[in-house]
Protein backbone atom coordinates (compact mmCIF):
# COMPACT_ATOMS: atom_id res chain seq x y z
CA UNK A 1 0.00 0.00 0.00
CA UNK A 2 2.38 2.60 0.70
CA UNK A 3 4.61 1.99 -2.63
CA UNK A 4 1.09 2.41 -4.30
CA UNK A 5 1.02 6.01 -2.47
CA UNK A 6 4.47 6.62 -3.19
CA UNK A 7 4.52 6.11 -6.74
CA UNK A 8 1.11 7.84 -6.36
CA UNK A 9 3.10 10.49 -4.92
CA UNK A 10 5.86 10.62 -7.60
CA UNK A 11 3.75 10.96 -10.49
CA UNK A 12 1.17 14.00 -8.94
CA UNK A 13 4.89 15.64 -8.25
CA UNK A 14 5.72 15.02 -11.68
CA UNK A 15 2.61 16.76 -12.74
CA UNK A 16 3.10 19.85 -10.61
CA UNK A 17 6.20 20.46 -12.03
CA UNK A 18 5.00 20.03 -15.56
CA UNK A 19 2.62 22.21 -14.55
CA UNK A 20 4.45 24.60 -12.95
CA UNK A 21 6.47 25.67 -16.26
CA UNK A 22 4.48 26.29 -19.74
CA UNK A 23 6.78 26.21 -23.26
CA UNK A 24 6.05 27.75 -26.65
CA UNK A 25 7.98 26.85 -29.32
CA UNK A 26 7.89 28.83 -32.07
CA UNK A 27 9.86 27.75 -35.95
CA UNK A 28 9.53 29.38 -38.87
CA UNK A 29 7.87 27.05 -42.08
CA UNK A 30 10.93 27.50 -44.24
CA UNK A 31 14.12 28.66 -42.04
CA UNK A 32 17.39 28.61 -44.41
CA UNK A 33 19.71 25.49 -44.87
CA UNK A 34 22.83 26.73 -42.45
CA UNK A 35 21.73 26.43 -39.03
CA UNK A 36 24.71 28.49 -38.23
CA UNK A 37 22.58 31.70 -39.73
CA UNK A 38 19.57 30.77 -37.48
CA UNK A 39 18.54 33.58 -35.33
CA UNK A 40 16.14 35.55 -33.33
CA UNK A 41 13.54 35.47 -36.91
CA UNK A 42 13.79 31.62 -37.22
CA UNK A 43 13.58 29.91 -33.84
CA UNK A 44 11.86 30.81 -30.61
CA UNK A 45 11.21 28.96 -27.69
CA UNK A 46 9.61 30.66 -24.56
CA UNK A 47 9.63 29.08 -21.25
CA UNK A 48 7.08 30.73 -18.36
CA UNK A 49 7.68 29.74 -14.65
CA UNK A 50 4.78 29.77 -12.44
CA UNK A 51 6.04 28.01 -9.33
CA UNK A 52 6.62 31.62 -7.51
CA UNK A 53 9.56 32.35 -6.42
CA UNK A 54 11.16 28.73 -7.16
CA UNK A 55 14.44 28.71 -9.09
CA UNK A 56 14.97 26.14 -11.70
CA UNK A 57 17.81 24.92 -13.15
CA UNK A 58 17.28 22.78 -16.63
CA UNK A 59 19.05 21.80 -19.85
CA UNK A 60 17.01 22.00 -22.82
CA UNK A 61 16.75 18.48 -24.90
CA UNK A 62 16.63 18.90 -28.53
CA UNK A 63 15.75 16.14 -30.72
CA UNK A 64 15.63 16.50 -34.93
CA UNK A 65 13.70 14.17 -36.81
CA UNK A 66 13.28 13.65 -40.51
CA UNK A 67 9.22 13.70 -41.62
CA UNK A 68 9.61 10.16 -41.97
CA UNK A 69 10.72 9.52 -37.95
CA UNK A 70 14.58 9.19 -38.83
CA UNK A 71 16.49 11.03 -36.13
CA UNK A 72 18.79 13.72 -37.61
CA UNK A 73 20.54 14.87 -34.42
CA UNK A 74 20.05 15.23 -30.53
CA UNK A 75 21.28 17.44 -27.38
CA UNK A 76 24.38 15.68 -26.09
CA UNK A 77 22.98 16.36 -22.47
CA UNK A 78 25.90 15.85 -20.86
CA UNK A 79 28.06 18.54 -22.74
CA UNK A 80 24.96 20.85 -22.29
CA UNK A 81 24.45 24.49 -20.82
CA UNK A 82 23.03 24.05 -17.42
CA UNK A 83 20.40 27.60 -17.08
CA UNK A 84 18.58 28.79 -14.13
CA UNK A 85 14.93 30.22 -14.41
CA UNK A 86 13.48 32.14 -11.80
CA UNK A 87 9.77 33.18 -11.03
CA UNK A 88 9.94 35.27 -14.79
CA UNK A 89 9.57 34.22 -18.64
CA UNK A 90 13.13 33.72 -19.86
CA UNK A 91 13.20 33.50 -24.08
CA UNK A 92 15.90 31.31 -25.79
CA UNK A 93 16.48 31.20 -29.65
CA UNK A 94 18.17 28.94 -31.95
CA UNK A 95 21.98 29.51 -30.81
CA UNK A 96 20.44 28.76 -27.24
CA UNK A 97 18.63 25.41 -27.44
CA UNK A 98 20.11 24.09 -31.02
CA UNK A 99 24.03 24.86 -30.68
CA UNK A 100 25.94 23.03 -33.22
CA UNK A 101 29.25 22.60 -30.45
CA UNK A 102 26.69 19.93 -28.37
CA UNK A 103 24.28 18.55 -31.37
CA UNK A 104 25.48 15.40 -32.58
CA UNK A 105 24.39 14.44 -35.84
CA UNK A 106 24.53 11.33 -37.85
CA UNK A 107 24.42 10.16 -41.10
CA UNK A 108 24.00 12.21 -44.31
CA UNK A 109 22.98 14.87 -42.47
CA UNK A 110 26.64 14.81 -40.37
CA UNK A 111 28.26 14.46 -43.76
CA UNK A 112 26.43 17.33 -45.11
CA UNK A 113 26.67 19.50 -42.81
CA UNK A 114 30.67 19.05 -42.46
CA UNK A 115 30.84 19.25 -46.42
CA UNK A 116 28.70 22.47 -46.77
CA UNK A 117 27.64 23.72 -43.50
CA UNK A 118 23.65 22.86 -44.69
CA UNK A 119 21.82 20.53 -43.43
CA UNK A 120 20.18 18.74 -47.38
CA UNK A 121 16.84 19.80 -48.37
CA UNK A 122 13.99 18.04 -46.91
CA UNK A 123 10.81 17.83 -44.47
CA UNK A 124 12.06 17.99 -40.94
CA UNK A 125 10.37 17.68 -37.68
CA UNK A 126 12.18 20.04 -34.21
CA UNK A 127 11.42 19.05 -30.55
CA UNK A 128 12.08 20.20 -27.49
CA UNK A 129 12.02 19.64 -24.25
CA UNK A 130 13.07 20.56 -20.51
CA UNK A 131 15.14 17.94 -18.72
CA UNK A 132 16.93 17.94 -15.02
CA UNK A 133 20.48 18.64 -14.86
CA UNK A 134 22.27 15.24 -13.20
CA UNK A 135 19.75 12.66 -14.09
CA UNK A 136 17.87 14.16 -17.21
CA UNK A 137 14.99 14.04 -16.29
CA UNK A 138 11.97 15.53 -18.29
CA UNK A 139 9.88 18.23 -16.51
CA UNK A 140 8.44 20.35 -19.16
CA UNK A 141 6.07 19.22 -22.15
CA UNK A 142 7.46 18.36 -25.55
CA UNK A 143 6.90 20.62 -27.87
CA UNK A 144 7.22 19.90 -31.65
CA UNK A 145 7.63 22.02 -34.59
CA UNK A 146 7.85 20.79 -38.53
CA UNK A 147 9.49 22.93 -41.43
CA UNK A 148 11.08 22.50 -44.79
CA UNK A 149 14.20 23.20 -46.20
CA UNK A 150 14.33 24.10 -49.84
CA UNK A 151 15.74 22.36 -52.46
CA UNK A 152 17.35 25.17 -54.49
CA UNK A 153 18.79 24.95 -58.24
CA UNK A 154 21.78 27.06 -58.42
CA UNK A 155 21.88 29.55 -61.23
CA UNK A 156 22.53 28.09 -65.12
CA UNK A 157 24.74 30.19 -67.28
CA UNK A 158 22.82 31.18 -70.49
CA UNK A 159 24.75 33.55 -72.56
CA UNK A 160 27.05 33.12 -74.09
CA UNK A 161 25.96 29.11 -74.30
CA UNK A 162 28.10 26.89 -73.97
CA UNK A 163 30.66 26.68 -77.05
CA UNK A 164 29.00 29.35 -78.66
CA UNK A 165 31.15 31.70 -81.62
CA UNK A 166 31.80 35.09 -80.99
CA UNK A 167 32.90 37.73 -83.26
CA UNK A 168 35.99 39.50 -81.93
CA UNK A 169 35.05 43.18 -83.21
CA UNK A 170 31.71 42.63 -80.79
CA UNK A 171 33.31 41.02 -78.69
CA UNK A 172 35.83 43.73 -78.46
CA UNK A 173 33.00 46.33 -77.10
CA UNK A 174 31.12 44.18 -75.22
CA UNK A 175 29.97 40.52 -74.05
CA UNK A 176 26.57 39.74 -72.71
CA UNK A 177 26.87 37.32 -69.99
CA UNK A 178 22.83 36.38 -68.82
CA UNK A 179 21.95 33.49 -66.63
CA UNK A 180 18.92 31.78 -64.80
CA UNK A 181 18.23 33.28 -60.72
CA UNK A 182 17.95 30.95 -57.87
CA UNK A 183 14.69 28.80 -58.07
CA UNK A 184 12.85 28.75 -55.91
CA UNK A 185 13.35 32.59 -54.98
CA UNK A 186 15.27 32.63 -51.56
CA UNK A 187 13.89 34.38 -48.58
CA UNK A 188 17.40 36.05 -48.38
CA UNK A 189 19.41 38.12 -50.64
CA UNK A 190 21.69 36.20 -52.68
CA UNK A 191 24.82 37.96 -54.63
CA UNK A 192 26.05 36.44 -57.63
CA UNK A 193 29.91 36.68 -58.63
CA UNK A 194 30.52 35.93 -62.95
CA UNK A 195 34.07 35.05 -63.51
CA UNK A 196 35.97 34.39 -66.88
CA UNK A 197 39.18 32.47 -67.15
CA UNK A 198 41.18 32.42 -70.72
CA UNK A 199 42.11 29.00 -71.57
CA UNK A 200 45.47 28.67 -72.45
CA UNK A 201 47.87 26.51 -74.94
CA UNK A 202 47.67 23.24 -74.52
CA UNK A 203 44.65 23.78 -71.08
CA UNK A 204 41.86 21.83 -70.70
CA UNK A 205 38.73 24.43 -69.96
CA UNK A 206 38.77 23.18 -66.21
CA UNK A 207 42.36 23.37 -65.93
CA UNK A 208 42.10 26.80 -66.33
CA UNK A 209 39.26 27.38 -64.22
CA UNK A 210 41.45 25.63 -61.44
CA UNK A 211 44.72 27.63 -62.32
CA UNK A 212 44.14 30.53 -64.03
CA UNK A 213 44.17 34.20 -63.00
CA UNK A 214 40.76 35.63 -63.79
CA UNK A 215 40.55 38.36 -66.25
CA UNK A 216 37.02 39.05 -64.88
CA UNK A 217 35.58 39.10 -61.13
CA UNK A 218 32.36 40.61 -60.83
CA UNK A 219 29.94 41.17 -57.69
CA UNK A 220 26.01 41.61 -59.42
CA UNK A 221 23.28 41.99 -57.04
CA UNK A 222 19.60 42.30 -58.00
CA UNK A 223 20.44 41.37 -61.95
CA UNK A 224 21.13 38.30 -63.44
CA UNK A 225 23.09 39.62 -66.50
CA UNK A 226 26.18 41.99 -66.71
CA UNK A 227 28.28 43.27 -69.71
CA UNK A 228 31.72 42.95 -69.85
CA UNK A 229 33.90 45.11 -72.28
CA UNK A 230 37.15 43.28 -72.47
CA UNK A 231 39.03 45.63 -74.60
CA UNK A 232 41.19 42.79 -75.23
CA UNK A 233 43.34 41.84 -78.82
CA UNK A 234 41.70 38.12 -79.28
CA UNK A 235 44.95 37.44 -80.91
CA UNK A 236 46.40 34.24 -78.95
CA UNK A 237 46.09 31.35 -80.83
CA UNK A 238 46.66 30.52 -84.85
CA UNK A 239 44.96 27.92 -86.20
CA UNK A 240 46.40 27.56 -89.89
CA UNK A 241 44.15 26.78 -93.02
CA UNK A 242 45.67 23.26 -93.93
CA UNK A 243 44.60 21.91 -90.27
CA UNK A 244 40.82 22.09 -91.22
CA UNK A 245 41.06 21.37 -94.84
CA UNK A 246 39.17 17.89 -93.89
CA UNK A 247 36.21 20.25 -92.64
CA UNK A 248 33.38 19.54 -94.61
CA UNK A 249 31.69 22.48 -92.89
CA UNK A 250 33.35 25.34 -94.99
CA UNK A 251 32.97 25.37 -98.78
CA UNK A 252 36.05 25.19 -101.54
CA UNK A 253 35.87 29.12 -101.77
CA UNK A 254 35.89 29.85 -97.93
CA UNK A 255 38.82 26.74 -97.78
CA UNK A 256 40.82 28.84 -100.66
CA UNK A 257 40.84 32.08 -98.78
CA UNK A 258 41.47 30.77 -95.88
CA UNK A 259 45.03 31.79 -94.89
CA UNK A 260 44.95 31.58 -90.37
CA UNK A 261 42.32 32.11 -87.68
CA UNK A 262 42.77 34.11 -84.36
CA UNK A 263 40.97 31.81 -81.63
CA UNK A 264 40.73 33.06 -77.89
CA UNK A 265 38.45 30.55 -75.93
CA UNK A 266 37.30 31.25 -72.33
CA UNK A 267 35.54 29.30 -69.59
CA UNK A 268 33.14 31.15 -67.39
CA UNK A 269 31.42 30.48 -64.64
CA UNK A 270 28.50 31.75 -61.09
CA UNK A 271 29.30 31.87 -57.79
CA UNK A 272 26.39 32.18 -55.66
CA UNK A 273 26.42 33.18 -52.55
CA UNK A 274 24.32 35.01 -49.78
CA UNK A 275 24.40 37.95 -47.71
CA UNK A 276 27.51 36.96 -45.87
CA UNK A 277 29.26 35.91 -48.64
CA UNK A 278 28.89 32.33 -48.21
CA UNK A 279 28.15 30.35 -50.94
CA UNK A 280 24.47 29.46 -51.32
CA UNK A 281 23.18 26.37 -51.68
CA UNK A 282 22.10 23.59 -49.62
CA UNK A 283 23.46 20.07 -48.36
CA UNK A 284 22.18 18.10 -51.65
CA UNK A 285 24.33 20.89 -53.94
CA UNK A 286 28.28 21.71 -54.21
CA UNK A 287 29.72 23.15 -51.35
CA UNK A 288 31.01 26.48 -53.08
CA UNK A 289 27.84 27.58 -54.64
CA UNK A 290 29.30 27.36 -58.52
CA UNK A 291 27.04 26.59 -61.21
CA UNK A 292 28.22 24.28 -64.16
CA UNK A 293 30.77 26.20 -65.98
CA UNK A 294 30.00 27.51 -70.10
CA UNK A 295 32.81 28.03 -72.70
CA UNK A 296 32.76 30.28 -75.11
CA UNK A 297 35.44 31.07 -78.24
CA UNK A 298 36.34 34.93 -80.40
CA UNK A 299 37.51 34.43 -83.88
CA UNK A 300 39.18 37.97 -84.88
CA UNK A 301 38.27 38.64 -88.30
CA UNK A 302 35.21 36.84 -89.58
CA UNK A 303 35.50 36.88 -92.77
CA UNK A 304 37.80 34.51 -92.64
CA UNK A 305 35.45 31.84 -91.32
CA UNK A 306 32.05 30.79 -90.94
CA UNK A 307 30.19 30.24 -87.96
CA UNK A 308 29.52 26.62 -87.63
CA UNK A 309 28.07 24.53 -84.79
CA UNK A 310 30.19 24.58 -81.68
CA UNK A 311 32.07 21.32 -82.70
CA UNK A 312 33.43 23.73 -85.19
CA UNK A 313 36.12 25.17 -82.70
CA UNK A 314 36.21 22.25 -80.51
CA UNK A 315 37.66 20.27 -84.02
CA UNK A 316 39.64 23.73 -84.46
CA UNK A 317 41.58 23.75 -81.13
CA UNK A 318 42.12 19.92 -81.37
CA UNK A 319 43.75 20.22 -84.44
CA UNK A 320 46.16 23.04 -82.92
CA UNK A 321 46.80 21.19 -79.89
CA UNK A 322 48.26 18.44 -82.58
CA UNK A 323 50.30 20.70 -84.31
CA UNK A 324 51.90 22.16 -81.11
């Protein structure tokens, strides 16, 4: 009889206590990928005392689930801030009851996060809870939020296209470089950075993108097109008239006035990246935020040439490459 009072006992304390502290948890539907940039705006989670004058001390339990049940990550209570509430409503946000030094992740989600600082795109589920200090013990509700992290497609460079024949005396004045925004439209304000690389003798397009010294670095906010005006020669590379005899793509008469061809090719690429100047994305995209590179080639004097499909040049520079 008297376990049944003291177990009786145990469980109406329980409830007091429960009762004695209310929680509101509060998530935004679609906070951004890098938990890192969570704030104030994204996470709030208000705890209200009503036991008097009684001084609490609690850790606060964090548990993050995929939509399907998976567990992402959870509090490591015992590397966990110990905080005291008194007879007041004390307000924590995400740095305070998610912070990234004592969640411990797993998975994907660890290797994503680790690879690009975002956690990949996704339904996700956010509970919390109040627990004891020594023996973790709950003494608060759970309370559960869900919210979604966008999958984003990075932007898709659309002029020049890829491969794509310029004439040099246009080119000279200006180049139009246009490309695709973010999709879906970010809550934040992104920045996007065009650079263009020269491809060198005997470089492979990525080589040069990896090596290279940019001869163009440009910050565009708002826009997604820019024009550069190179003011540059285009007069790098000679590709002589008896390496594309074989071309069935240029008629006798263009072949018999053919004498040699200035080629300049480029590689150009996006950078996106937010407000802080890291590079946007999430954990299902590349880390640095760079969208699929385009190459692009000036001939200087056209009349020497016609513009044929981009395996034009492609055959042109192979045939140099040979010759060198």
């Amino acid at each position: 009889m008297k376990k049944i009072f003291l177990i009786a006992g145990i469980c109406f304390t329980s409830h007091v206590c429960l009762a004695q502290l209310t929680t509101t948890l509060v998530v935004v539907p679609q906070p951004p990928g890098t938990l890192i940039n969570w704030g104030t705006k994204e996470l709030t989670y208000i705890i209200s005392n009503q036991a008097g004058s009684v001084i609490r001390n609690f850790i606060v339990k964090a548990e993050l689930k995929e939509s399907n049940g998976t567990v992402v990550a959870t509090t490591n209570l015992a590397k966990a801030r110990v905080r005291t509430i008194g007879p007041a409503t004390l307000i924590l946000y995400a740095a305070d009851v998610i912070p990234l030094e004592v969640m411990v992740f797993t998975g994907r989600h660890k290797t994503s996060l680790e690879r690009t600082g975002k956690l990949p795109a996704g339904n996700y589920e956010l509970c919390l809870q109040l627990v004891t200090p020594i023996d973790f013990l709950p003494f608060s509700e759970v309370r559960c939020r869900n919210f979604t992290l966008a999958a984003f497609q990075l932007p898709i460079p659309m002029m020049p296209a890829n491969e794509q024949v310029l004439d040099a005396e246009k080119a000279q004045t200006s180049v139009m470089f246009r490309w695709t925004p973010v999709a879906p439209r970010p809550s934040e304000l992104v920045k996007y950075i065009v650079t263009v690389f020269e491809i060198l003798d005997r470089q492979t397009p990525m080589q040069a993108l990896r090596s290279n010294q940019p001869l163009l670095t440009k910050e565009i906010i708002g826009t997604t097109q820019y024009i550069w005006q190179p003011q540059l020669s285009f007069a790098k590379t000679k590709v002589w008239a008896d390496d594309i005899q074989a071309d069935s793509l240029y008629s006798k008469e263009d072949k018999a006035v053919m004498d040699s061809v200035d080629v300049t090719t480029f590689i150009w690429t996006i950078q996106t990246v937010d407000s802080r100047g890291v590079p946007f994305g999430d954990g299902n995209v590349n880390s640095d935020g760079i969208s699929e590179p385009n190459t692009f080639t000036v001939i200087r004097d056209r009349r020497k040439i016609k513009t044929g499909p981009p395996a034009t040049i492609l055959y042109l520079n192979s045939m140099k490459n040979r010759r060198n």
